[in-house]
C-alpha atoms as a PDB file:
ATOM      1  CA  UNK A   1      23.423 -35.592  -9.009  1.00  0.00           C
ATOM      2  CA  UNK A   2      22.946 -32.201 -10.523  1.00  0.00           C
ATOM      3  CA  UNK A   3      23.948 -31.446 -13.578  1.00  0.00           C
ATOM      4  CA  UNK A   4      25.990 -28.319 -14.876  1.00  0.00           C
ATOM      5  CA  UNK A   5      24.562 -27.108 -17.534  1.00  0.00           C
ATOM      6  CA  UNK A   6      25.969 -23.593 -18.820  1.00  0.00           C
ATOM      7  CA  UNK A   7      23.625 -23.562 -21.755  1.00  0.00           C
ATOM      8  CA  UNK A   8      20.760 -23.536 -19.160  1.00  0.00           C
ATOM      9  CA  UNK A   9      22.176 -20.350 -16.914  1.00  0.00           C
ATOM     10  CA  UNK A  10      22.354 -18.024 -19.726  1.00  0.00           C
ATOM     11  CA  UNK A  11      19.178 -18.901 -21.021  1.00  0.00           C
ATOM     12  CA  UNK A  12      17.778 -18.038 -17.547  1.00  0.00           C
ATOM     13  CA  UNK A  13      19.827 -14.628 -17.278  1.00  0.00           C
ATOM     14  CA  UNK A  14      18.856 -13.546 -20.224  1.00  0.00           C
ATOM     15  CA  UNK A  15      14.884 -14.029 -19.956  1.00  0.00           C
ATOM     16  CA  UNK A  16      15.496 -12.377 -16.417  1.00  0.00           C
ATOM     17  CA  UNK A  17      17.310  -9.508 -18.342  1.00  0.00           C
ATOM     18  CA  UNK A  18      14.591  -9.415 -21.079  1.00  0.00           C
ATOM     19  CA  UNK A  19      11.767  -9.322 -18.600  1.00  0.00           C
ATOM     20  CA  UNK A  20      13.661  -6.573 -16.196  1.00  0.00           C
ATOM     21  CA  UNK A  21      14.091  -4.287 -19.185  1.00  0.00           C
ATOM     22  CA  UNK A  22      10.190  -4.555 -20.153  1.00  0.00           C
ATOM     23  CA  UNK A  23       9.071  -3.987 -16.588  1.00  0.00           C
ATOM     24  CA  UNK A  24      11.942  -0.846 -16.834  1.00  0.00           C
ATOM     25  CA  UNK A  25      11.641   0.364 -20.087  1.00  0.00           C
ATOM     26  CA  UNK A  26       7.843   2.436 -19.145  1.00  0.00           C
ATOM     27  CA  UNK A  27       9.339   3.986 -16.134  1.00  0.00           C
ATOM     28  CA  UNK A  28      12.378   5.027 -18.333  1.00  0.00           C
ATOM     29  CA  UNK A  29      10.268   6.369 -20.258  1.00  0.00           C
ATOM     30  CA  UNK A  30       8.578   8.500 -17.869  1.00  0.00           C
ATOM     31  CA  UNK A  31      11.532   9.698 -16.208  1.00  0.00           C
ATOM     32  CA  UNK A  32      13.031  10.708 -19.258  1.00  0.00           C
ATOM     33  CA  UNK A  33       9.861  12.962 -20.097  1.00  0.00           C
ATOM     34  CA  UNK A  34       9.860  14.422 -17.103  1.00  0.00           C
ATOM     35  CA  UNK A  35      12.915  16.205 -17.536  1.00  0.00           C
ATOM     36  CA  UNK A  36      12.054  18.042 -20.778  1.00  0.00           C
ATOM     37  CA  UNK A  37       9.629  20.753 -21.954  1.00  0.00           C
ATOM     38  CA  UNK A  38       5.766  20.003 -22.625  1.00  0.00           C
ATOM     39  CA  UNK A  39       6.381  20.861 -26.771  1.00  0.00           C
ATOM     40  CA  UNK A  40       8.906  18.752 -26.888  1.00  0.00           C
ATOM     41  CA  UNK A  41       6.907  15.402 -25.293  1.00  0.00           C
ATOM     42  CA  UNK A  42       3.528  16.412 -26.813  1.00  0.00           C
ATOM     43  CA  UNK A  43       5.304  16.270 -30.338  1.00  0.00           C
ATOM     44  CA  UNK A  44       7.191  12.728 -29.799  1.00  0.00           C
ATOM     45  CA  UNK A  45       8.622  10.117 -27.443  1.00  0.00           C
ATOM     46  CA  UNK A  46      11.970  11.491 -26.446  1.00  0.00           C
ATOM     47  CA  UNK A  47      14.820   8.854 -26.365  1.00  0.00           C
ATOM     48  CA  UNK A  48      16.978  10.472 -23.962  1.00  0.00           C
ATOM     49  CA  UNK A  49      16.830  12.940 -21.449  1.00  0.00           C
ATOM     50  CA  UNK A  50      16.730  16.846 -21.379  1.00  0.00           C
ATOM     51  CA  UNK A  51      17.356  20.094 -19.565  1.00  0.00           C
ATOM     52  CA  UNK A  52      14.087  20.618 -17.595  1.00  0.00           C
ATOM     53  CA  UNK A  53      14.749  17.762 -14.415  1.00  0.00           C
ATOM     54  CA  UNK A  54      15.335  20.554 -12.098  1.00  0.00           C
ATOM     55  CA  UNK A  55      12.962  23.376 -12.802  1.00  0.00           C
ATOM     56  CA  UNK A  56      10.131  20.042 -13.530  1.00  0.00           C
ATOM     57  CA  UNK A  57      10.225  18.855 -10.261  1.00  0.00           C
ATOM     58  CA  UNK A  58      10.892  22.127  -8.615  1.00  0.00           C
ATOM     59  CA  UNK A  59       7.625  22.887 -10.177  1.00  0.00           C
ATOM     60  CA  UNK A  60       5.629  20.071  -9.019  1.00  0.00           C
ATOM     61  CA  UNK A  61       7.127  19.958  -5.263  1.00  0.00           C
ATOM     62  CA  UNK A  62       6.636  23.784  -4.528  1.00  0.00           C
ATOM     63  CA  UNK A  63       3.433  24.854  -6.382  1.00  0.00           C
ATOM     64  CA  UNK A  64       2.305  21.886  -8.459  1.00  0.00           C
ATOM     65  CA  UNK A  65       0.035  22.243 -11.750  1.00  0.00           C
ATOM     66  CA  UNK A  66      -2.283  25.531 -12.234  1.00  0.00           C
ATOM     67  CA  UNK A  67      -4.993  23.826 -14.029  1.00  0.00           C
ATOM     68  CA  UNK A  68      -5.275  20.465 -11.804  1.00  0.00           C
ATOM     69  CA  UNK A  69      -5.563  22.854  -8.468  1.00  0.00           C
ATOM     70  CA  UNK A  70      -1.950  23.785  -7.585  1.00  0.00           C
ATOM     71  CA  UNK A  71      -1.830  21.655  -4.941  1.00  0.00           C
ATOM     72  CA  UNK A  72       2.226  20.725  -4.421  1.00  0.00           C
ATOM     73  CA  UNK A  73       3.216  17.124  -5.073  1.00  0.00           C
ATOM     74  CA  UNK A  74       4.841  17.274  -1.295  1.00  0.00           C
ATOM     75  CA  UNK A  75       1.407  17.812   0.417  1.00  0.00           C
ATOM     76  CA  UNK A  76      -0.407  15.517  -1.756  1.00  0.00           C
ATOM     77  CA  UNK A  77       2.401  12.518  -1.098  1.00  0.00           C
ATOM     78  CA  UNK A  78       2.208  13.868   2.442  1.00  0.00           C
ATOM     79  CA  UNK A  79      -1.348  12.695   2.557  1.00  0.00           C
ATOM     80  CA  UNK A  80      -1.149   9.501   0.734  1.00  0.00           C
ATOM     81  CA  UNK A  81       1.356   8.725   3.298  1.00  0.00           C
ATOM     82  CA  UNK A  82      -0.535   9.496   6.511  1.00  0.00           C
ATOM     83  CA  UNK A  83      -3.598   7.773   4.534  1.00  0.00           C
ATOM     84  CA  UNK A  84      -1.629   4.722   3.670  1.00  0.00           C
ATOM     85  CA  UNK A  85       0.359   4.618   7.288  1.00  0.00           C
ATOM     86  CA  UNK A  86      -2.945   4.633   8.989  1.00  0.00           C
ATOM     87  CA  UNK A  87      -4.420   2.018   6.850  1.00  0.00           C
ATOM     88  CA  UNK A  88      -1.983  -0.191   7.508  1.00  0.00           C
ATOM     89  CA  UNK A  89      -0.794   0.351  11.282  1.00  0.00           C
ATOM     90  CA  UNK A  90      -5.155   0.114  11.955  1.00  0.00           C
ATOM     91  CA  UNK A  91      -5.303  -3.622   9.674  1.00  0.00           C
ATOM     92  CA  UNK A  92      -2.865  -5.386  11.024  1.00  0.00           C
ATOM     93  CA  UNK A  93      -3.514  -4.033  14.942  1.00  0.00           C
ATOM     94  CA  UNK A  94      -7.404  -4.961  14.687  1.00  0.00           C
ATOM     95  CA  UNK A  95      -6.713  -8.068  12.401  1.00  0.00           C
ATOM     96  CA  UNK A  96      -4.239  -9.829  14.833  1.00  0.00           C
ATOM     97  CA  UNK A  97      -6.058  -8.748  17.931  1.00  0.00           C
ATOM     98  CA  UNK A  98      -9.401 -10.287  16.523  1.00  0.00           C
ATOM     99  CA  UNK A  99      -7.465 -13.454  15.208  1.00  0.00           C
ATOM    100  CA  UNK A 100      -5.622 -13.923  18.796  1.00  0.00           C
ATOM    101  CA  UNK A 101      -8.949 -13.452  20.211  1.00  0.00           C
ATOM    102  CA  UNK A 102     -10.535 -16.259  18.251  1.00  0.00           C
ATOM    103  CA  UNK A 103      -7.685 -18.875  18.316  1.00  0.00           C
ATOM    104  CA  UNK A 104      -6.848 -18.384  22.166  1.00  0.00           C
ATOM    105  CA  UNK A 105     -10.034 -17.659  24.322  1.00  0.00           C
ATOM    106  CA  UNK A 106     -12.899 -19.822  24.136  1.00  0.00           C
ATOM    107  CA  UNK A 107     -16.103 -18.246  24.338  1.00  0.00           C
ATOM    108  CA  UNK A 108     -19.302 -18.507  22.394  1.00  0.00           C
ATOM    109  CA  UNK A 109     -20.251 -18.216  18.655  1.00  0.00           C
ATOM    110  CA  UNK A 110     -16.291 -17.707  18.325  1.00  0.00           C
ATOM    111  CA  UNK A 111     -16.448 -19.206  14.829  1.00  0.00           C
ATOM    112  CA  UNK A 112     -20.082 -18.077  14.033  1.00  0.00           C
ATOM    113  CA  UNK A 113     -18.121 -14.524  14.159  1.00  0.00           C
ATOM    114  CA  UNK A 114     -15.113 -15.597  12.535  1.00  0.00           C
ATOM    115  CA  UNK A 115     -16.868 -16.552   9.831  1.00  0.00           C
ATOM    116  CA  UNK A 116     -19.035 -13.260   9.750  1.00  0.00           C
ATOM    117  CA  UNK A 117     -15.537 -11.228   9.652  1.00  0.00           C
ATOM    118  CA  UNK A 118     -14.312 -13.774   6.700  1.00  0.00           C
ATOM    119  CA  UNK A 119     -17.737 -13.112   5.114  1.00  0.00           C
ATOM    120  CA  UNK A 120     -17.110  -9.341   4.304  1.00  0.00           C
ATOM    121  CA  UNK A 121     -14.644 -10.420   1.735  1.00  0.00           C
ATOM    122  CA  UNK A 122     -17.728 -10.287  -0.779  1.00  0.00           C
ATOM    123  CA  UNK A 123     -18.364  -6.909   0.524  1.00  0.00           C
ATOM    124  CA  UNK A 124     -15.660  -4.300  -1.227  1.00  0.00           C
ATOM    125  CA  UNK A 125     -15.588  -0.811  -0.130  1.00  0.00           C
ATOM    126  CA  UNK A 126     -16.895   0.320  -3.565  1.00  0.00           C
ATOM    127  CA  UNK A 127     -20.088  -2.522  -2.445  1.00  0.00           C
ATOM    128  CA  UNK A 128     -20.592  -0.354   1.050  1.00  0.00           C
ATOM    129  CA  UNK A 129     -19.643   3.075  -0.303  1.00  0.00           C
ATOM    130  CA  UNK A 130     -22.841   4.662   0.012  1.00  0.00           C
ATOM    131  CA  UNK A 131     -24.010   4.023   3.655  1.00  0.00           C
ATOM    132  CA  UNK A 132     -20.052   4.182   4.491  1.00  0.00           C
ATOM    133  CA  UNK A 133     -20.224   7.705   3.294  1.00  0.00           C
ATOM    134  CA  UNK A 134     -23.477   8.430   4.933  1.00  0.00           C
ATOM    135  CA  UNK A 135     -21.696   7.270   8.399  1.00  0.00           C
ATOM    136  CA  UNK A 136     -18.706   9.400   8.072  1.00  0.00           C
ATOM    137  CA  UNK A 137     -20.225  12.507   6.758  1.00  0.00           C
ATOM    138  CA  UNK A 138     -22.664  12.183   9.922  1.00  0.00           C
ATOM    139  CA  UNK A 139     -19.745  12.190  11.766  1.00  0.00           C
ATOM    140  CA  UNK A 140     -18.234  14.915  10.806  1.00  0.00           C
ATOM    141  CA  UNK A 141     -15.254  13.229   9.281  1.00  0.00           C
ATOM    142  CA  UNK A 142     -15.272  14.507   5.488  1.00  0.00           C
ATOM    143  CA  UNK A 143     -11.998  16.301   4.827  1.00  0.00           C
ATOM    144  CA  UNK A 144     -10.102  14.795   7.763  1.00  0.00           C
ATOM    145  CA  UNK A 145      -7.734  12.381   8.234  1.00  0.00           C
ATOM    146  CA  UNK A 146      -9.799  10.165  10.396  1.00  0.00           C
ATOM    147  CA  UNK A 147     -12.427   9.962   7.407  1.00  0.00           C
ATOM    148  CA  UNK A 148      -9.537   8.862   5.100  1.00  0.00           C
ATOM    149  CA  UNK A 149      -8.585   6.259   7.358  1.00  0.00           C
ATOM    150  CA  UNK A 150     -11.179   4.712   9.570  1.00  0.00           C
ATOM    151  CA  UNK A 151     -13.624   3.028   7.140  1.00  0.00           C
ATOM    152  CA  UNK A 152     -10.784   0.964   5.656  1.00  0.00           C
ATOM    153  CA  UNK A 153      -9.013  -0.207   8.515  1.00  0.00           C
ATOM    154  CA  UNK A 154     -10.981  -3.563   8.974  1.00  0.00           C
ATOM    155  CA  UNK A 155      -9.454  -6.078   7.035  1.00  0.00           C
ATOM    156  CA  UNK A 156     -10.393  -9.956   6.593  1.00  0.00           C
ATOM    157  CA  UNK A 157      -7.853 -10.930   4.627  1.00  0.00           C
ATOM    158  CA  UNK A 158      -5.409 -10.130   7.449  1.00  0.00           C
ATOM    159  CA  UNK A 159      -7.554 -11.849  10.267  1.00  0.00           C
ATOM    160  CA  UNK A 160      -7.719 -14.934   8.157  1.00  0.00           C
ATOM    161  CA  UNK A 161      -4.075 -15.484   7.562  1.00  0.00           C
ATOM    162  CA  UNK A 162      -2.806 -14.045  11.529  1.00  0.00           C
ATOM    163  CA  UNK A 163      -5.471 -16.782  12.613  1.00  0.00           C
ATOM    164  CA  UNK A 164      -3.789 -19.390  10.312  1.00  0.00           C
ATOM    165  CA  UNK A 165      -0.467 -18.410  11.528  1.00  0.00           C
ATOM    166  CA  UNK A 166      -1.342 -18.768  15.217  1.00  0.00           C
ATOM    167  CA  UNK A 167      -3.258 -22.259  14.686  1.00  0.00           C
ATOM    168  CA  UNK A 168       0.631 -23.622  13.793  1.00  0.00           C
ATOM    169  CA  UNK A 169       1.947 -22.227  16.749  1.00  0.00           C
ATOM    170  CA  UNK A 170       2.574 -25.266  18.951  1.00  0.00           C
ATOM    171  CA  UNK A 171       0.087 -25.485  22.060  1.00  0.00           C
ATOM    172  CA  UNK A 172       2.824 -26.292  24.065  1.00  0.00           C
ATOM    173  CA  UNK A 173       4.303 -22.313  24.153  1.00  0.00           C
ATOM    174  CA  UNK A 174       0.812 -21.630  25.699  1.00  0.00           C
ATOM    175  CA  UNK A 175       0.765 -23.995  27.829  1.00  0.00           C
ATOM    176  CA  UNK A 176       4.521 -23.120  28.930  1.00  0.00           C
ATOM    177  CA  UNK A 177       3.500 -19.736  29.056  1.00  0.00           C
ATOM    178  CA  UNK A 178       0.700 -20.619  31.617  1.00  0.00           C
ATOM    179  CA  UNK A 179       2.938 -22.593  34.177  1.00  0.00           C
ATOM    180  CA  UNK A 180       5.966 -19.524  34.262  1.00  0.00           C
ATOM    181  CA  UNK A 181       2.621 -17.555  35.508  1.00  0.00           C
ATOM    182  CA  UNK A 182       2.287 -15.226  32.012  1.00  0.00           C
ATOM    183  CA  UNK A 183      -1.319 -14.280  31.271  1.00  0.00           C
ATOM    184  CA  UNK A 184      -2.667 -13.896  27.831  1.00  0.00           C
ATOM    185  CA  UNK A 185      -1.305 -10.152  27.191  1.00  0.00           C
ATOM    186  CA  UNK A 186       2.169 -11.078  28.056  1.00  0.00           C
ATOM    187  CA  UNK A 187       1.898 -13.990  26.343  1.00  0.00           C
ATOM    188  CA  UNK A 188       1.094 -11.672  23.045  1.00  0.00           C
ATOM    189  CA  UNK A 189       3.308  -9.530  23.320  1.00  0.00           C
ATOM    190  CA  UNK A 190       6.494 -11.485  24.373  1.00  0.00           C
ATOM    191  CA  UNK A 191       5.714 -14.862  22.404  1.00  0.00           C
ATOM    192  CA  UNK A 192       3.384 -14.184  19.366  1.00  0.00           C
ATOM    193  CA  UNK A 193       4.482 -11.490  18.256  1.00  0.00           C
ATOM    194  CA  UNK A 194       8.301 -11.883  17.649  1.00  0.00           C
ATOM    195  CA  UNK A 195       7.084 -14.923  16.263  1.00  0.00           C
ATOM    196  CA  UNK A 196       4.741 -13.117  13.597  1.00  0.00           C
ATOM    197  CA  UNK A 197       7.981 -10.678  12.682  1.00  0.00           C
ATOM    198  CA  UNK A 198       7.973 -11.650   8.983  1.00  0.00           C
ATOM    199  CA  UNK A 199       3.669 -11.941   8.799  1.00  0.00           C
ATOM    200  CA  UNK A 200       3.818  -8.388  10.057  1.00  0.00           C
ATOM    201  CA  UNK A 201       6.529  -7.870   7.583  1.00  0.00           C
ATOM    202  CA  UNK A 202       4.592  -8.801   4.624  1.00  0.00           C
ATOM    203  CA  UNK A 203       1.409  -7.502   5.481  1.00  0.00           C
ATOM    204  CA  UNK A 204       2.689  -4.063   5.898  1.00  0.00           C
ATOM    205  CA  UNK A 205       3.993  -3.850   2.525  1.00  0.00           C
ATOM    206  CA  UNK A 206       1.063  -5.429   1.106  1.00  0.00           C
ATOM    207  CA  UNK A 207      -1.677  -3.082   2.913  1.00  0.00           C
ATOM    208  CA  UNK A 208       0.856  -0.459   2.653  1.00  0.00           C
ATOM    209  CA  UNK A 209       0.795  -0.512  -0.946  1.00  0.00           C
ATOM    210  CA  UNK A 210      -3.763  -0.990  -0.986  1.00  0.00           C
ATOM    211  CA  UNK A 211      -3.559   2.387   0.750  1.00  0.00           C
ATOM    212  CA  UNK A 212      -1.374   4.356  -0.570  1.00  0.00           C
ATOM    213  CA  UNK A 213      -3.259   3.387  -4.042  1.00  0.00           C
ATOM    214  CA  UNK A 214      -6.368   4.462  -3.241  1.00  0.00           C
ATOM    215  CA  UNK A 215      -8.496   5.955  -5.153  1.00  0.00           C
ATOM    216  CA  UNK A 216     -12.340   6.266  -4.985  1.00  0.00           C
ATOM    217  CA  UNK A 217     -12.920   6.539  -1.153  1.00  0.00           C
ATOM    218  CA  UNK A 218     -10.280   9.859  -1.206  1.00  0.00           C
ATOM    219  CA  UNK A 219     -12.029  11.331  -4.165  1.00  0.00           C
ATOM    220  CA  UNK A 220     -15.587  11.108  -2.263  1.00  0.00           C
ATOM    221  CA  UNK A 221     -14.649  12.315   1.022  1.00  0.00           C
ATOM    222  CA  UNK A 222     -12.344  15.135   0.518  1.00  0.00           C
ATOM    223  CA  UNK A 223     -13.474  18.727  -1.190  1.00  0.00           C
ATOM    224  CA  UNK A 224     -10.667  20.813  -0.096  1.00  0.00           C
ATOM    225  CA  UNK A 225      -7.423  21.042  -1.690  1.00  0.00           C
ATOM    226  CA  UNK A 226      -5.411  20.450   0.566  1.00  0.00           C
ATOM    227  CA  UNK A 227      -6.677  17.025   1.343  1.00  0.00           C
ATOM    228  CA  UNK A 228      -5.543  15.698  -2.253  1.00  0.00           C
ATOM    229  CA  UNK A 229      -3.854  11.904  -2.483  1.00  0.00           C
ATOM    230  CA  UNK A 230      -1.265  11.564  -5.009  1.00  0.00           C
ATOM    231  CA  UNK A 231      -3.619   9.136  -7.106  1.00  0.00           C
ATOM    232  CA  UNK A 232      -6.201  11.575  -7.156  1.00  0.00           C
ATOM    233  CA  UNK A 233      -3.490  14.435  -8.146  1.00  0.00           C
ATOM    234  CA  UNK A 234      -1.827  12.381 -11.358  1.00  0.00           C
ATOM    235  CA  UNK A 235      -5.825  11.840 -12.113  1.00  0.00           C
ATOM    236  CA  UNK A 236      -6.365  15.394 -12.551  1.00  0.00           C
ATOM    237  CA  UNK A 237      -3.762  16.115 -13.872  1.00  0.00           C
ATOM    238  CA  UNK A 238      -4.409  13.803 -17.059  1.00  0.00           C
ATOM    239  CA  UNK A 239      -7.905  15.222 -17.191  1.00  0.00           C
ATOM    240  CA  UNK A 240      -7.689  18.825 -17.789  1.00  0.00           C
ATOM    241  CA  UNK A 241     -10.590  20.713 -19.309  1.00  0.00           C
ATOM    242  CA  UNK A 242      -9.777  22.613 -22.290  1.00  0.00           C
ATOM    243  CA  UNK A 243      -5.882  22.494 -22.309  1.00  0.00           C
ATOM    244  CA  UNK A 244      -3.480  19.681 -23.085  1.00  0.00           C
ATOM    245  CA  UNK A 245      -2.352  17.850 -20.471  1.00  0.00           C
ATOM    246  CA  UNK A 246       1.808  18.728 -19.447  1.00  0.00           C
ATOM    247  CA  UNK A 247       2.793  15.520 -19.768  1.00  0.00           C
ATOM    248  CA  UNK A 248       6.019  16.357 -18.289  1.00  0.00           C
ATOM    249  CA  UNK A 249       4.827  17.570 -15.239  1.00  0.00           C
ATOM    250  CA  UNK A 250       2.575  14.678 -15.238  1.00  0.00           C
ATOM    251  CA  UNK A 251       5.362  12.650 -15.626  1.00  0.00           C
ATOM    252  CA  UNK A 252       7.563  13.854 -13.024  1.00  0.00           C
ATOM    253  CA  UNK A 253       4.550  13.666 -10.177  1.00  0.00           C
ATOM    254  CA  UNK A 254       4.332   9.651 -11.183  1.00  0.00           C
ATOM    255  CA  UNK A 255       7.617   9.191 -10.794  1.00  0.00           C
ATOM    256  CA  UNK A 256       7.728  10.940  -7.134  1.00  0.00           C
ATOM    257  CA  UNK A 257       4.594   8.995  -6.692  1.00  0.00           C
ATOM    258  CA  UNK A 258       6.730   5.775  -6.641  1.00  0.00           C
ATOM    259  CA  UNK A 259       9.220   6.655  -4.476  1.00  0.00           C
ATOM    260  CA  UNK A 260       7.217   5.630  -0.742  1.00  0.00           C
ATOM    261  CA  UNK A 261       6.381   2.581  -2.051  1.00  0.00           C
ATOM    262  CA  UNK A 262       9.616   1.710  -3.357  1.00  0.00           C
ATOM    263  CA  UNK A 263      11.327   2.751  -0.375  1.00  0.00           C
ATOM    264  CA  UNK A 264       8.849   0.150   1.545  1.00  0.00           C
ATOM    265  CA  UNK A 265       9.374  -3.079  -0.970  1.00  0.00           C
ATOM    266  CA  UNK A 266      12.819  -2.055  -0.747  1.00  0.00           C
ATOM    267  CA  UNK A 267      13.808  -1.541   3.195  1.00  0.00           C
ATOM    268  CA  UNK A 268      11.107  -4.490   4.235  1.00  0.00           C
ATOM    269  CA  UNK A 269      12.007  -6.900   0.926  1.00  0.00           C
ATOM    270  CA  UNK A 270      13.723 -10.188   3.254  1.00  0.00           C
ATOM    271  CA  UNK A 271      11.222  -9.997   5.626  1.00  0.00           C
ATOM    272  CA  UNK A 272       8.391  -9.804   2.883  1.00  0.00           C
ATOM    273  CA  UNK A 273       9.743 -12.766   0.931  1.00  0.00           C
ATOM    274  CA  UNK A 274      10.118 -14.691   4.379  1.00  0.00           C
ATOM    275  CA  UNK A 275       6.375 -13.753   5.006  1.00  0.00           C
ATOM    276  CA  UNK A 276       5.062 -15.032   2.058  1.00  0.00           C
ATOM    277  CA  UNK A 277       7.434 -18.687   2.523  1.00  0.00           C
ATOM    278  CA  UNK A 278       5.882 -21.279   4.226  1.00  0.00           C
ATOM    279  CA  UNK A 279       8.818 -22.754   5.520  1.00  0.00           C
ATOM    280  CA  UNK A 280       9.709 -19.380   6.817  1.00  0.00           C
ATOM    281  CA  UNK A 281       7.062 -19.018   9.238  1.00  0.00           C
END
């Protein structure tokens, strides 16, 4: 029998409360000095907010910060996105065709390469950046897209756990799948994947989240202005050379920053807690 115990449920709500307001309480900060002048944030922390929200954002969306390039916030979060979208979208479609491939067809050295792919784990992209940059530059890739995109799209991690999902799927779908005459692509599309709804789920807010972050591999590969990220914007914007940074402006680009990924925890957040439940899968 379980016991009510009052004392115990307000305890609970308010460490929940305590630890929502310190996860909050830097992001309210932010916000709030984004919305007032660069004096006025420079000289102290600003308790509530001010006058500027309209004309600092304006700013930042339509012609962004002289000294860090003027490059607007809506191209740069344009990029991260396409960056981060194709990231993603090329993981998971390699990872679970590779991990169908080496559960369901036999063929030779299967787990001599499975182990290979699990292998390059130890090898991070800041490991391989150098012949990496070599391969994409000789491609003709720098300042594109592609070049964003296409050196991270490989992804272990994501082979490793679609191949543990599909090693609990009983034999017996296969095998039914067989008799009703359904070859192996049918049997992919129509059986495996509905049933890997919530993996896909919580991989694409996971890998979603790795791309849009990145940092180094944008700030190699792209020159031209137009071709910022929104990490590498906020970066120079901190950094400027012989002025203080606007902290303001700053401010409000970080905040905008957030948004995609927030929108992404936040429209895929059942399925991505169902992904990451055993029982769920």
């Amino acid at each position: 029998m379980v016991e009510n115990r009052p004392y115990l449920t307000i305890i609970t709500h308010v460490i929940l409360v305590a630890g929502l307001i310190i996860v909050l309480f830097p992001l309210y900060i932010a916000f709030v000095a984004s919305t007032h002048l660069t004096e006025d944030v420079i000289s102290s922390v600003q308790p509530w907010f001010g006058d500027q929200l309209v004309e600092n954002y304006g700013t930042v969306l339509r012609s962004g910060k002289e000294n860090a390039g003027g490059v607007p916030v809506g191209i740069m979060i344009w990029n991260s996105l396409i960056m981060a979208l194709g990231i993603t979208i090329g993981k998971i479609a390699i990872s679970i065709i590779s991990a169908f491939a080496i559960v369901y067809f036999q063929f030779r050295f299967r787990m001599f390469f499975f182990w290979i792919i699990f292998l390059t784990l130890m090898l991070p992209v800041e490991v391989r950046i150098l012949p990496t940059y070599k391969v994409v530059a000789d491609l003709g890739l720098l300042d594109s897209y592609a070049g964003l995109t296409l050196p991270l799209i490989a992804s272990a991690t994501a082979t490793f756990l679609f191949r543990q999902f599909f090693l609990t799927v009983p034999e017996e779908l296969a095998e039914a799948a067989r008799v009703d005459g359904a070859g192996p692509i049918r049997f992919f599309i129509d059986i495996l994947l509905p049933l890997s709804r919530t993996n896909l789920a919580a991989l694409f807010v996971i890998l979603f989240i790795f791309g849009w972050n990145q940092y180094l591999w944008p700030l190699l590969i792209t020159t031209e202005a137009d071709m910022t990220t929104i990490v590498m914007g906020i970066q120079r914007m901190l950094f400027v050379a012989d002025s203080v940074p606007e902290w303001n402006l700053t401010m409000a680009t970080a905040i905008l920053a957030l948004l995609p990924p927030v929108i992404v925890v936040v429209v895929m957040q059942r399925q991505f807690v169902k992904g990451l439940i055993e029982t769920e899968k």
